[in-house]
Protein backbone atom coordinates (compact mmCIF):
# COMPACT_ATOMS: atom_id res chain seq x y z
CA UNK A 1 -12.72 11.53 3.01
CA UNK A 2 -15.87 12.00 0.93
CA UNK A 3 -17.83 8.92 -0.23
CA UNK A 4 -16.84 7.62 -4.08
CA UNK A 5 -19.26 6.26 -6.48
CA UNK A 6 -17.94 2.75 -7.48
CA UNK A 7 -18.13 0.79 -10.96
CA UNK A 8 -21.58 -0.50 -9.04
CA UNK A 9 -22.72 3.20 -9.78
CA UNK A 10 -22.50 3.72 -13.39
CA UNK A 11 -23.92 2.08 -16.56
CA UNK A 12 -21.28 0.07 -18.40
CA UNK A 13 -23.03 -1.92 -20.36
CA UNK A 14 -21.16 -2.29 -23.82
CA UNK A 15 -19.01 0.78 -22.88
CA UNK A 16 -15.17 0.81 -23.79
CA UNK A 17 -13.84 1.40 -19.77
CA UNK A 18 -10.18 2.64 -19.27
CA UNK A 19 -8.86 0.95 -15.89
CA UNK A 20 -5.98 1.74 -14.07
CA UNK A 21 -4.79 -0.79 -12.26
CA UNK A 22 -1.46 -1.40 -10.11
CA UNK A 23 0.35 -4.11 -11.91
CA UNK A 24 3.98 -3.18 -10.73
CA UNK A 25 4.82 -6.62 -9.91
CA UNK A 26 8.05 -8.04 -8.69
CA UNK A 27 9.58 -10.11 -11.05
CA UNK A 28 12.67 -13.18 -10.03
CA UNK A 29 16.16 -11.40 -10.40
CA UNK A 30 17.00 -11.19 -13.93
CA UNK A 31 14.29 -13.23 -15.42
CA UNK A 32 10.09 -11.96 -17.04
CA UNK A 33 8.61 -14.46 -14.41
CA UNK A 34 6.53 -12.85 -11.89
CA UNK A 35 7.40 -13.74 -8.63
CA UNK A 36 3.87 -12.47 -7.03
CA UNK A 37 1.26 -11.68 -8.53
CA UNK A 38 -1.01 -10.70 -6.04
CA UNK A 39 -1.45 -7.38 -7.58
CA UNK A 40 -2.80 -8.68 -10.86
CA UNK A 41 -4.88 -10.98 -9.00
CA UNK A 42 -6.91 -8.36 -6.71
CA UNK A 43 -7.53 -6.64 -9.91
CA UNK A 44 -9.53 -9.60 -11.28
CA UNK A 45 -13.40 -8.58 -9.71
CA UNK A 46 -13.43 -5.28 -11.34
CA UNK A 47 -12.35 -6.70 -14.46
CA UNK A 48 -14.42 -10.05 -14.19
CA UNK A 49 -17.27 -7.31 -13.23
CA UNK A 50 -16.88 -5.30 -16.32
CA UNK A 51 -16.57 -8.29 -19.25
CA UNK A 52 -19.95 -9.91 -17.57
CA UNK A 53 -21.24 -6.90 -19.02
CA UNK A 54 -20.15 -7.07 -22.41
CA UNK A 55 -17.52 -3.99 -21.96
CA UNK A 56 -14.28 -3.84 -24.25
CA UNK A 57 -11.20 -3.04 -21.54
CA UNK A 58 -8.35 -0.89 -22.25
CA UNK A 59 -6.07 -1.26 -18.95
CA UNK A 60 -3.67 0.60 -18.02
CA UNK A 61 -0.60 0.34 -15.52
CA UNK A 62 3.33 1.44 -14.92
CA UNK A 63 5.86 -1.11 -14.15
CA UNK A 64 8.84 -0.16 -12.42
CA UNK A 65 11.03 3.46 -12.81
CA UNK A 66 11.77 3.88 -16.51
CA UNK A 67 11.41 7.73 -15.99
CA UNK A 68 9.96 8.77 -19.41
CA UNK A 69 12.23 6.04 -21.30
CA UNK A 70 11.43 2.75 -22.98
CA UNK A 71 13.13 0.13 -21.04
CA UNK A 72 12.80 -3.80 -22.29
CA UNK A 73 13.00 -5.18 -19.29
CA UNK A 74 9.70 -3.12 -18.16
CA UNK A 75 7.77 -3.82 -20.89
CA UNK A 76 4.22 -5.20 -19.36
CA UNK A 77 4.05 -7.96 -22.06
CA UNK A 78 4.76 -10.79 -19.11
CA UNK A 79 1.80 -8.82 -16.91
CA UNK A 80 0.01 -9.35 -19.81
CA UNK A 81 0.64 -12.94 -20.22
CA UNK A 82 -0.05 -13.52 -16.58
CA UNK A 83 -3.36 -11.52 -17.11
CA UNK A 84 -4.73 -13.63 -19.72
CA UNK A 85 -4.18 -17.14 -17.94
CA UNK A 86 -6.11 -15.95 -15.19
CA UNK A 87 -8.82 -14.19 -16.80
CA UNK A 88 -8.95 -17.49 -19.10
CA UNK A 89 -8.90 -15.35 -22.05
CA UNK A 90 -6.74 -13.47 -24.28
CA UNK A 91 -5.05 -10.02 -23.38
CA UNK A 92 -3.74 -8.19 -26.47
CA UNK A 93 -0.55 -6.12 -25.48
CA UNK A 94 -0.36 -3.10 -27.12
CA UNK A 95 3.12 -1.21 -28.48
CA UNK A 96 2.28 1.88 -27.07
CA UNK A 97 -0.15 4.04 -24.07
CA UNK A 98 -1.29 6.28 -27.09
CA UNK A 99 -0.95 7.43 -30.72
CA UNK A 100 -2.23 5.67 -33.98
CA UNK A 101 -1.56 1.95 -33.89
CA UNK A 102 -3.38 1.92 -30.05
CA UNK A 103 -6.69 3.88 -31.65
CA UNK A 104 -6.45 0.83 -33.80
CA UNK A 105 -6.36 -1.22 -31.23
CA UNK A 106 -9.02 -0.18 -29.51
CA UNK A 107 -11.28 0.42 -32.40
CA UNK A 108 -10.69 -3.39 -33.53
CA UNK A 109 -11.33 -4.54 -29.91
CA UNK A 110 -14.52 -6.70 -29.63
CA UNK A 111 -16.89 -6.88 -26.78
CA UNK A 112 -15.53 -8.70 -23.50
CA UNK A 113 -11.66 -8.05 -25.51
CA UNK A 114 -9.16 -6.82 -23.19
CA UNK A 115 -6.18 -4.65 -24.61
CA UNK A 116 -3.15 -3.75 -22.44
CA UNK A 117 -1.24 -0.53 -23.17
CA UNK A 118 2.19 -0.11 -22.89
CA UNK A 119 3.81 0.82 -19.22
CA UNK A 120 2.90 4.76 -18.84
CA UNK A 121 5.72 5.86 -17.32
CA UNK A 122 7.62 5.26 -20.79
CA UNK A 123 6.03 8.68 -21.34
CA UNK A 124 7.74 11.27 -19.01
CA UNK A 125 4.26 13.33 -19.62
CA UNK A 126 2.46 10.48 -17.35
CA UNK A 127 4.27 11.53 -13.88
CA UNK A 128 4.04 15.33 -15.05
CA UNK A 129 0.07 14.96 -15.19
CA UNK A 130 0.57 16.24 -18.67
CA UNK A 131 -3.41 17.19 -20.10
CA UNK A 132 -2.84 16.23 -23.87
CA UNK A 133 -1.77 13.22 -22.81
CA UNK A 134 -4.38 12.34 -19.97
CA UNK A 135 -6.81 13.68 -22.77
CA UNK A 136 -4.94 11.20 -25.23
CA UNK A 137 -5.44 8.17 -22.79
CA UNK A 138 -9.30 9.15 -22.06
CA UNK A 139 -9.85 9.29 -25.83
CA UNK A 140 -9.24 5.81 -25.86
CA UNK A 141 -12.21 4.59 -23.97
CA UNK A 142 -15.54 6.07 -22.58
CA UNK A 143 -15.90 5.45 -19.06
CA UNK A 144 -12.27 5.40 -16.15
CA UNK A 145 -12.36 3.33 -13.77
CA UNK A 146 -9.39 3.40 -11.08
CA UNK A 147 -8.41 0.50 -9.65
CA UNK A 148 -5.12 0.98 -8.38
CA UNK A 149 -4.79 2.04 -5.04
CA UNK A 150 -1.06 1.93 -4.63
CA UNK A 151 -1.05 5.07 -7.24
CA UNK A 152 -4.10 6.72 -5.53
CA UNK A 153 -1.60 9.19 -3.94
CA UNK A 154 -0.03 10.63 -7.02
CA UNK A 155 -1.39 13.42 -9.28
CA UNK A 156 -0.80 11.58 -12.25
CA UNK A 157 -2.09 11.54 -16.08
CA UNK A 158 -3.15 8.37 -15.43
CA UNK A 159 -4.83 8.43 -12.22
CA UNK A 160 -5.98 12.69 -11.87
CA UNK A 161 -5.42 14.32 -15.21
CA UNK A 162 -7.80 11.34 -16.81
CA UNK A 163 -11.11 11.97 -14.59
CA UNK A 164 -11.17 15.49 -16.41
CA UNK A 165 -12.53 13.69 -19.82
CA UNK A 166 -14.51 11.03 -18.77
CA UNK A 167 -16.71 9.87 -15.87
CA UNK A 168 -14.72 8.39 -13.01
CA UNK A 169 -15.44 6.00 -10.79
CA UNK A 170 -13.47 3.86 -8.42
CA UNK A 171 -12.71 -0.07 -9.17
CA UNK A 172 -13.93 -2.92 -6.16
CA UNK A 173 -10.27 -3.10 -4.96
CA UNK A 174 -9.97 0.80 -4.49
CA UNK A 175 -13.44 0.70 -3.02
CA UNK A 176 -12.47 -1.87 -0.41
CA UNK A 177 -9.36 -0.17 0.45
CA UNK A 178 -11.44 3.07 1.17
CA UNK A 179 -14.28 1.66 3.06
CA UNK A 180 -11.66 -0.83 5.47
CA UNK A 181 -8.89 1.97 5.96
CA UNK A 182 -11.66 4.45 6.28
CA UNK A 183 -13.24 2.62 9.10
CA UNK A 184 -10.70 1.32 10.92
CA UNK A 185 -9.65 4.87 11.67
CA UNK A 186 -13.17 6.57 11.91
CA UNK A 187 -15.37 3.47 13.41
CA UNK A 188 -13.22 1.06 14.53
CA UNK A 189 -14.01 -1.88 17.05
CA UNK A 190 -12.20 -1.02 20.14
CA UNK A 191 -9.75 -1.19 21.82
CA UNK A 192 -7.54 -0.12 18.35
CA UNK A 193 -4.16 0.02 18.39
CA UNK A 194 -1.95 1.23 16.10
CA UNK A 195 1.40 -0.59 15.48
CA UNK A 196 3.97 1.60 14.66
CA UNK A 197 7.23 0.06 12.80
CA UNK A 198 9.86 0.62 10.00
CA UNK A 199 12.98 2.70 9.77
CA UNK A 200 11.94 6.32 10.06
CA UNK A 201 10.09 7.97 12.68
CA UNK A 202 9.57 11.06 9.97
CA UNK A 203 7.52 8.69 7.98
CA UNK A 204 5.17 8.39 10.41
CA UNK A 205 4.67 11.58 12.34
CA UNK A 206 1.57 12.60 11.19
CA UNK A 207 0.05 9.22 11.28
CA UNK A 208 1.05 9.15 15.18
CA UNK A 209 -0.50 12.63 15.42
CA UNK A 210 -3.68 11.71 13.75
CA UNK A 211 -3.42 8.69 15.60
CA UNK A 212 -3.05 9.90 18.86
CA UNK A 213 -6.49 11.12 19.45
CA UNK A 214 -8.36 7.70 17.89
CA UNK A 215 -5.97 4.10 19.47
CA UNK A 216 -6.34 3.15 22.43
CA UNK A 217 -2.59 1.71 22.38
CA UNK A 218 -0.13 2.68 20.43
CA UNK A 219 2.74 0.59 19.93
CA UNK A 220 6.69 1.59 18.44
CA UNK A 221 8.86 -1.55 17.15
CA UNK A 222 11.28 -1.63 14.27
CA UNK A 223 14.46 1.20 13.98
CA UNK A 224 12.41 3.99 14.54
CA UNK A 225 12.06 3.01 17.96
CA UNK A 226 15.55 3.84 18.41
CA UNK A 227 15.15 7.54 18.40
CA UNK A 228 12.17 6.76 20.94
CA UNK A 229 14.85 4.72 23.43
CA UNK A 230 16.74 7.86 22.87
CA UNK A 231 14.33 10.29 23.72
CA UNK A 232 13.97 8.32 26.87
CA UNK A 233 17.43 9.09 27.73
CA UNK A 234 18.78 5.19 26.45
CA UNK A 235 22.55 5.44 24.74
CA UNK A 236 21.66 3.16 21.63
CA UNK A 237 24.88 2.46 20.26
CA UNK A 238 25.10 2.65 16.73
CA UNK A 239 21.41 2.43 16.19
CA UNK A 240 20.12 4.70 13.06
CA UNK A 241 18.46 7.56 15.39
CA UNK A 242 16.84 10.73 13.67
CA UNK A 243 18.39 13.52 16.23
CA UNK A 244 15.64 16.23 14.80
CA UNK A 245 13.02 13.77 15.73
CA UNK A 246 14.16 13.23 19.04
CA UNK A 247 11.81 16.50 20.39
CA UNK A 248 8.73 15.01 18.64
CA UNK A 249 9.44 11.37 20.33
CA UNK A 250 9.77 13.20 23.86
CA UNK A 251 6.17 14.83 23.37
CA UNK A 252 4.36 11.88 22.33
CA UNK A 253 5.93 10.05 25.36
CA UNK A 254 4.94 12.52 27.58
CA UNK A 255 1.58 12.75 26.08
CA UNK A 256 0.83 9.42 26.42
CA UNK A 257 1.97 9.10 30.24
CA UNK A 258 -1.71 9.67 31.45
CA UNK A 259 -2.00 6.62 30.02
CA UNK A 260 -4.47 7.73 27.46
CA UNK A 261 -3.45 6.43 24.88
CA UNK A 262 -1.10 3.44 26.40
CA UNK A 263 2.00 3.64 24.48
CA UNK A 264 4.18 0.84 24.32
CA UNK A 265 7.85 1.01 23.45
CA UNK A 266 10.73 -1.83 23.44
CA UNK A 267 11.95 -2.93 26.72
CA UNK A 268 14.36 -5.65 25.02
CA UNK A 269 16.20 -5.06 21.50
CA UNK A 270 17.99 -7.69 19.32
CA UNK A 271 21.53 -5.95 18.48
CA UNK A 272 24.17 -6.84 16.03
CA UNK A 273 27.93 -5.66 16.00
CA UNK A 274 27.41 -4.57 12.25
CA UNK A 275 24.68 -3.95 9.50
CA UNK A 276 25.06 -7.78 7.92
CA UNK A 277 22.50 -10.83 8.27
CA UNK A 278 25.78 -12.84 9.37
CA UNK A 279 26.76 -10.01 12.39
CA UNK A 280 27.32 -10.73 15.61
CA UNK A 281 23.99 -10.81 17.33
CA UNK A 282 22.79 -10.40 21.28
CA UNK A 283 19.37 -9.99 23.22
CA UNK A 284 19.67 -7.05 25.81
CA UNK A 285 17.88 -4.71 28.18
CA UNK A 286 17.15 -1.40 26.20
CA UNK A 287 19.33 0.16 29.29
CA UNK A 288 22.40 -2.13 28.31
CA UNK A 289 22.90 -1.95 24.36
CA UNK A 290 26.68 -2.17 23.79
CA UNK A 291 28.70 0.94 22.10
CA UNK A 292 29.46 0.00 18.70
CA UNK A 293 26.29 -2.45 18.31
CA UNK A 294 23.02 -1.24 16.85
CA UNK A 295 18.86 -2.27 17.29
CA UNK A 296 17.72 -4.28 14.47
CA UNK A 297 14.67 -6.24 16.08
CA UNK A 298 12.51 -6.15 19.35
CA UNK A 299 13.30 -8.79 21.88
CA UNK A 300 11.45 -11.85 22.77
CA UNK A 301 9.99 -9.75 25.86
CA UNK A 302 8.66 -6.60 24.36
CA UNK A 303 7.15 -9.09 21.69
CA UNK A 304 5.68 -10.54 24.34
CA UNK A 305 4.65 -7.70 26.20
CA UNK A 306 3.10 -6.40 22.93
CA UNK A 307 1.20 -9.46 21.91
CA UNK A 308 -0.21 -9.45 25.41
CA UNK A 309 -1.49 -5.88 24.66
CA UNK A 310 -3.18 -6.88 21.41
CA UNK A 311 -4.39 -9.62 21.85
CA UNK A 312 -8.17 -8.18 23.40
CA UNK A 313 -7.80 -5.56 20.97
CA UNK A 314 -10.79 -5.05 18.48
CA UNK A 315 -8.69 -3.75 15.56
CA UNK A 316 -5.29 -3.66 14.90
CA UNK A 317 -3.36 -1.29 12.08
CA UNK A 318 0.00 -2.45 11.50
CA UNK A 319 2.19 -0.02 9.65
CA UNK A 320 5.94 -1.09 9.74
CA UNK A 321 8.07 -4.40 10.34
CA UNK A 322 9.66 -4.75 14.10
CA UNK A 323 12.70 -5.13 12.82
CA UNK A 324 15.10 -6.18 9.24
CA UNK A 325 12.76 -9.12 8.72
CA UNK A 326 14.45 -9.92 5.49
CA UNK A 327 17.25 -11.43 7.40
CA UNK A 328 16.34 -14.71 9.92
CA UNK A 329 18.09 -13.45 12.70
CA UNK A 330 16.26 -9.96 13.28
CA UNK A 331 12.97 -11.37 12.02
CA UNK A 332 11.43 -12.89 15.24
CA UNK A 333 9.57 -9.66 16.27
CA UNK A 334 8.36 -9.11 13.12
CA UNK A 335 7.16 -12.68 12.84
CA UNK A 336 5.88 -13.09 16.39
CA UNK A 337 3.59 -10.27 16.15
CA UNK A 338 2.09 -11.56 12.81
CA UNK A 339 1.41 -14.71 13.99
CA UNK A 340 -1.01 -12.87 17.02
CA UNK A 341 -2.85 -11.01 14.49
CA UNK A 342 -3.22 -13.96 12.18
CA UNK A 343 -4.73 -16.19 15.47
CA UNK A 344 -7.45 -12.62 16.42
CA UNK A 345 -10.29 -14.41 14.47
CA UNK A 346 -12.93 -11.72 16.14
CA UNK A 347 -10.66 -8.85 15.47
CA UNK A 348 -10.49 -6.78 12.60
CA UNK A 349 -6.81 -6.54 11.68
CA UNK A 350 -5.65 -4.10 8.88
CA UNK A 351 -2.07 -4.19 7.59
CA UNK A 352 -0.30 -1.47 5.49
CA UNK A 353 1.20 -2.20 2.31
CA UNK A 354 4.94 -1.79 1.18
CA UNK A 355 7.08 -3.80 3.67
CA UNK A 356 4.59 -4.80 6.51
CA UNK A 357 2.79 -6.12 3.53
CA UNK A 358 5.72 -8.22 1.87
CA UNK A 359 5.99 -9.80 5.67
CA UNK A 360 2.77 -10.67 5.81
CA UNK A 361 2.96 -12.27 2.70
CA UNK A 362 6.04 -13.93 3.27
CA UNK A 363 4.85 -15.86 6.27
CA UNK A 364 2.13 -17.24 4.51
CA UNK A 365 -0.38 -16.03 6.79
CA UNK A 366 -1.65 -12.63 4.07
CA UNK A 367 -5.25 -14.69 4.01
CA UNK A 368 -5.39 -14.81 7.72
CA UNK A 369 -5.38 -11.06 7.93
CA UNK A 370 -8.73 -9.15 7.39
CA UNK A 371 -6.94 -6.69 4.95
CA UNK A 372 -4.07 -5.97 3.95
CA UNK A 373 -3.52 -3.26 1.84
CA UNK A 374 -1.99 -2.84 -1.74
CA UNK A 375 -0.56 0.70 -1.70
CA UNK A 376 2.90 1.41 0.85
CA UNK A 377 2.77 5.55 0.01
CA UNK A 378 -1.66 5.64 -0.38
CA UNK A 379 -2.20 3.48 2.88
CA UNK A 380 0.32 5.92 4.74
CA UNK A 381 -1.24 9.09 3.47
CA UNK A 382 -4.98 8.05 3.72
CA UNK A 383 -3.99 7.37 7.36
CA UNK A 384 -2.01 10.72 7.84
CA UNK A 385 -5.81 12.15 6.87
CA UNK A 386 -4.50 13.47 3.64
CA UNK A 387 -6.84 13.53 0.01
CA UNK A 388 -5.47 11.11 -2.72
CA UNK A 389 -5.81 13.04 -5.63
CA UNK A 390 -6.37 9.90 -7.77
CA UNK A 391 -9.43 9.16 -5.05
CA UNK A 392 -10.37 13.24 -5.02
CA UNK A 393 -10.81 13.04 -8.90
CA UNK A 394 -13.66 10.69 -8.51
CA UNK A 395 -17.12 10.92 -9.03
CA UNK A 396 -18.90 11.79 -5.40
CA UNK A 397 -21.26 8.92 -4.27
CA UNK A 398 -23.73 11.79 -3.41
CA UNK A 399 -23.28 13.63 -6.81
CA UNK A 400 -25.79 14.34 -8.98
CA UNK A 401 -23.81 14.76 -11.73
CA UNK A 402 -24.72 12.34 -15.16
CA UNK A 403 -22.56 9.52 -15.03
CA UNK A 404 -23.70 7.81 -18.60
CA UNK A 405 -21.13 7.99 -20.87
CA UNK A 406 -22.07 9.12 -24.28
């Protein structure tokens, strides 16, 4: 992917900067308290960047899935909140994304004031990429800056249509995600390997066939490695299989039997008797899972097997849980193979976001890791070699084009 210009690149100075940002945080069931706010808090150097230079901010974010409605319970005013205890400073909420009373807003705002609109996906026209309102959002300010990586893979008002009105450049978070993502994959440390994990073995076909030609190992945990078992002729019980997958599994097996890469797949499995954190659990052989039980974990073995593997390893991209870490007894793999990365202090070790994030995080051991990313759906894509149109849209860092804004 083509080199961005960054927030570094452009003259800010006592500008009004529009900043997308990913603040769809989690929030504790039924309450407005954030229960991790991570998300606002790998925002804060772009922002921090932008008030030491006497710029007003207008930031922007969706919350949630309102689809095009105003929903209370989505409202960003406890983002907001959150925002303005760690920036030690007030953060106006707005009512709205756009229209009359924000132009006030915005107009009123001081130097170094910080104004958050309303969550965009109120407006149905933000997911649509709808121009009079991207045009209606880049009225508001003079420079965009996008921050929010986790949206990077959608064509939206708010990160594409936007970068048609103003000049665009990408936020320090969105930056780092680029440059550590970009050269894990083009100009990594070797060995890599690429840990392979999660339910579906669609999600990740065209990362394993981008892959395939850059690790060194590649290694398959978590319930997609039940269509894998199958492929190698294993009866899997009542494991969740993808039967039109099957063919695909069966190549990259027999690609990989030079050797070249070294794939790894589960030679153990944790099974349960049912789809329930209280089921009946066993450790088996993969050649011996019961009919009627199904893989939810790797087994102490092949977590051992694959630890061994990684541990010489250079750099390490870890897409996918091993297996339904959210529940104690199918978490060990999962947990076991964190715990190696977090102890490779010479390695460069670069976790997706979505779920292999949230286990990261849950263990504690998220600072331990060199990266780990903030976007589930970007991280996959930029991996799978695809353009982000909310990265596309941005300014070239070889472009000559004028970046002041007037």
């Amino acid at each position: 992917m083509t080199a961005k210009k960054s927030v570094r690149d452009i003259d800010v100075a006592g500008k009004a900067v529009l900043v997308r940002v990913d603040y769809n945080v989690p929030f504790h069931p039924g309450t407005t308290t954030i229960s991790d706010d991570g998300r606002i808090r790998a925002s804060l150097p772009t922002l921090e960047y932008l008030l030491e230079r006497d710029c007003k901010l207008i930031i922007c974010s969706h919350l949630g899935r309102p689809r095009g409605q105003v929903v209370e319970d989505m409202r960003l005013a406890p983002v907001s909140s959150r925002l303005s205890e760690l920036l030690g400073k007030p953060v106006i909420q707005a009512p709205d994304c756009i229209g009359a009373l924000v132009e006030s807003a915005v107009a009123s705002l001081p130097a170094r004031g910080v104004l958050m609109l309303e969550n965009l996906r109120f407006h149905s026209c933000e997911e649509k990429n709808d121009s009079d309102f991207a045009e209606a959002l880049a009225s508001l300010a003079d420079v965009y800056v996008n921050d929010a990586f986790g949206t990077a893979h959608r064509a939206h008002a708010s990160t594409e249509g936007v970068t048609r009105y103003l000049p665009s450049v990408a936020g320090f978070l969105m930056a780092k995600e680029l440059e550590i993502l970009g050269t894990a994959l083009d100009s990594p440390r070797r060995p890599l390997a690429a840990i392979m994990g999660g339910a579906k073995v669609s999600d990740k076909i065209a990362v394993l066939e981008r892959l395939v030609d850059r690790a060194d190992i590649i290694i398959i945990g978590g319930g997609m490695a039940a269509t894998f078992l199958k492929a190698q002729g294993h009866e899997i019980g009542d494991s969740l299989i993808e039967e039109e997958r099957i063919g695909f599994a069966s190549g990259l097996i027999a690609r990989c039997e030079s050797g070249s890469p070294q794939l790894l797949l589960p030679t153990d499995v944790v099974v349960a008797d049912g789809f329930s954190q209280d089921a009946n659990t066993r450790t088996v052989p993969v050649a011996e899972i019961p009919v009627g039980w199904r893989v939810l974990d790797i087994g102490p073995d092949t977590a051992e097997a694959f630890s061994e593997a990684l541990r010489p390893c250079g750099t390490v991209i870890w897409n996918g849980p091993m297996g339904v870490f959210e529940w104690s007894a199918f978490a060990q793999g999962t947990v076991k193979i964190a715990n190696v990365l977090a102890a490779m202090d010479d390695a460069t070790t670069v976790m997706g976001g979505g779920s292999t994030a949230e286990a990261v995080e849950s263990l504690g051991l998220s600072a331990r890791m060199t990266h780990v990313s903030t976007g589930g759906g970007a991280s996959l894509e930029f991996m799978e070699g695809r353009d982000l149109p909310g990265v596309a849209a941005l300014l070239d860092a070889q472009s000559t084009d004028s970046v002041e804004a007037s």
